[in-house]
N, C-alpha and C. Protein backbone atom coordinates (compact mmCIF):
# COMPACT_ATOMS: atom_id res chain seq x y z
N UNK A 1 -7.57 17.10 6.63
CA UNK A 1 -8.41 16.30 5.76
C UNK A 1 -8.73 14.99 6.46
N UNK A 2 -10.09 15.00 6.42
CA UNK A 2 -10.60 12.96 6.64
C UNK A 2 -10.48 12.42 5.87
N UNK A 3 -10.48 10.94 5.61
CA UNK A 3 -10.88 10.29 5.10
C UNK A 3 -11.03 9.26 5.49
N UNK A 4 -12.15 8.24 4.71
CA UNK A 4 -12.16 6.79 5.63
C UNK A 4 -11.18 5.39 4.88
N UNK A 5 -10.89 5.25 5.55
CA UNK A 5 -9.78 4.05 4.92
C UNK A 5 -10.04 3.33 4.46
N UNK A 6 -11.86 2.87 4.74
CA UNK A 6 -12.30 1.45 3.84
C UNK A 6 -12.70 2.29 1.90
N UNK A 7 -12.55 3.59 1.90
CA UNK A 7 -12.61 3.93 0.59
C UNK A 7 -11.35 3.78 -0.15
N UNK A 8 -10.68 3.38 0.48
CA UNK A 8 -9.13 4.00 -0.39
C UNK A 8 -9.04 2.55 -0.56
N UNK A 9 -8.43 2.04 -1.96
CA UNK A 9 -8.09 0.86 -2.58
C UNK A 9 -7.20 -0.11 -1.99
N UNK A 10 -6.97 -1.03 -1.76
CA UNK A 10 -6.15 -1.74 -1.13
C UNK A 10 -4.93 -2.30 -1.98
N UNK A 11 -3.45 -2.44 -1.89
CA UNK A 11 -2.72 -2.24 -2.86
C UNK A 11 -2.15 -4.12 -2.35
N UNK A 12 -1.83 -4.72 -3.37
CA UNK A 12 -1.48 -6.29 -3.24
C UNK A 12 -0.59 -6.97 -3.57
N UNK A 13 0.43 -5.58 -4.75
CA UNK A 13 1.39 -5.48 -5.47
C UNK A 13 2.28 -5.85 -4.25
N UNK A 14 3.98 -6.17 -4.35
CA UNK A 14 5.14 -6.59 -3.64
C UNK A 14 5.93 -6.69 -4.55
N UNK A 15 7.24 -5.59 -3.99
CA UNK A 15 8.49 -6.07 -4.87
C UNK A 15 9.36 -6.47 -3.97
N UNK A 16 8.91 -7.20 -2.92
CA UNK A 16 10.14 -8.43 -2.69
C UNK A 16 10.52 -9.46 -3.84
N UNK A 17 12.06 -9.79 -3.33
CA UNK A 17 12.95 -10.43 -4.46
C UNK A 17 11.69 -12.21 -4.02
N UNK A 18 11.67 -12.57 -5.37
CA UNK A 18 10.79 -13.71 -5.96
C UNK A 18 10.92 -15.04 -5.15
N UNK A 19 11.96 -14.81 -4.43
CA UNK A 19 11.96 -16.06 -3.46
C UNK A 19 11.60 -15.70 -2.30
N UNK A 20 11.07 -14.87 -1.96
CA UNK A 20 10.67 -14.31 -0.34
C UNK A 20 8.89 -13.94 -0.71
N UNK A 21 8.61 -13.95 -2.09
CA UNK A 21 7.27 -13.43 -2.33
C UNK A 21 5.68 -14.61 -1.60
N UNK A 22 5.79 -15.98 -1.66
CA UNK A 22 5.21 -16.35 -0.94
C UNK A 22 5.13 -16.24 0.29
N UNK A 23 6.06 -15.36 1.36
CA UNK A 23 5.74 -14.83 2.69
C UNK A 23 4.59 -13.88 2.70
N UNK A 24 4.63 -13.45 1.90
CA UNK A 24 3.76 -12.22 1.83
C UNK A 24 3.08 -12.28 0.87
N UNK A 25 2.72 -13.41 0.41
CA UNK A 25 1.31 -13.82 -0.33
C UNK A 25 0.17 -13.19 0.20
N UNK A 26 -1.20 -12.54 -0.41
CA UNK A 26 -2.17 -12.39 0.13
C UNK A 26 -2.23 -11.32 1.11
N UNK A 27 -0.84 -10.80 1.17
CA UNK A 27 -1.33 -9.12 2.25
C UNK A 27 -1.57 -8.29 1.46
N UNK A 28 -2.28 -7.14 2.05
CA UNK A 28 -2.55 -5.83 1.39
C UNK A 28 -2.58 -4.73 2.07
N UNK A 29 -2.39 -3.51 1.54
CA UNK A 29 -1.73 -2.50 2.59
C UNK A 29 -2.90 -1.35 1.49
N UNK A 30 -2.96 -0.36 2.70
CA UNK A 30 -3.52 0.88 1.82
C UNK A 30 -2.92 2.21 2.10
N UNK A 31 -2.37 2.68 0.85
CA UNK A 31 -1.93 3.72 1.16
C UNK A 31 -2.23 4.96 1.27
N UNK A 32 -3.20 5.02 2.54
CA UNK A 32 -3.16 6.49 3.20
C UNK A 32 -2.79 7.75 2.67
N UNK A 33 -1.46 7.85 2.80
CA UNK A 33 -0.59 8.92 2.22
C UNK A 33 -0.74 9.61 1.00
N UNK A 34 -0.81 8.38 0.05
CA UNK A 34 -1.31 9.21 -1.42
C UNK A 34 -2.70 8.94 -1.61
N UNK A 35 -3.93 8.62 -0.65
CA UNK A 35 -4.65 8.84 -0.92
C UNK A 35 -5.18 10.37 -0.56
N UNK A 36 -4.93 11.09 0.70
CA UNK A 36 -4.57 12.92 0.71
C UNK A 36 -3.65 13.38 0.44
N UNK A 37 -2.72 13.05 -0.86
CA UNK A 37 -1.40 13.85 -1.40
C UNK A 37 -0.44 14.08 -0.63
N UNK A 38 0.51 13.23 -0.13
CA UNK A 38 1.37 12.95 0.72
C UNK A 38 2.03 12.47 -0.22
N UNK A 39 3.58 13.66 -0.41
CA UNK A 39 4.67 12.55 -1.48
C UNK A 39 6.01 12.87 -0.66
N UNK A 40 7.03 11.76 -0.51
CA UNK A 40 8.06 11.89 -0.22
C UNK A 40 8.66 13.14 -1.00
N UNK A 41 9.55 13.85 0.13
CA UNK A 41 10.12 14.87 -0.96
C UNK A 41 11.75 14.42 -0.77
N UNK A 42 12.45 14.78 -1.95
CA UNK A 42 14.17 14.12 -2.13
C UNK A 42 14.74 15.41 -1.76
C-alpha cells in the first residue's frame, strides 16, 4: 500500500509527565502505521 504522508493527520497530543511537556511543545508526529492498519500485536 501507498500512501502520501501529507494526507494523514498530524497528531500534537503528548503524554509526557507535565513538567517535561514544554520540551515538546509544538511537535507533531504522523502516524503512518495506523494510517495502513498497522497495530502492535501483544
Amino acid at each position: 500500500m501507498i500512501i502520501n504522508p501529507e494526507n494523514v493527520p498530524d497528531k500534537i497530543s503528548s503524554n509526557y509527565p507535565q513538567q517535561f511537556k514544554h520540551l515538546v511543545a509544538g511537535r507533531s508526529k504522523k502516524r503512518l502505521g495506523d494510517a495502513v492498519g498497522i497495530k502492535i500485536l501483544e
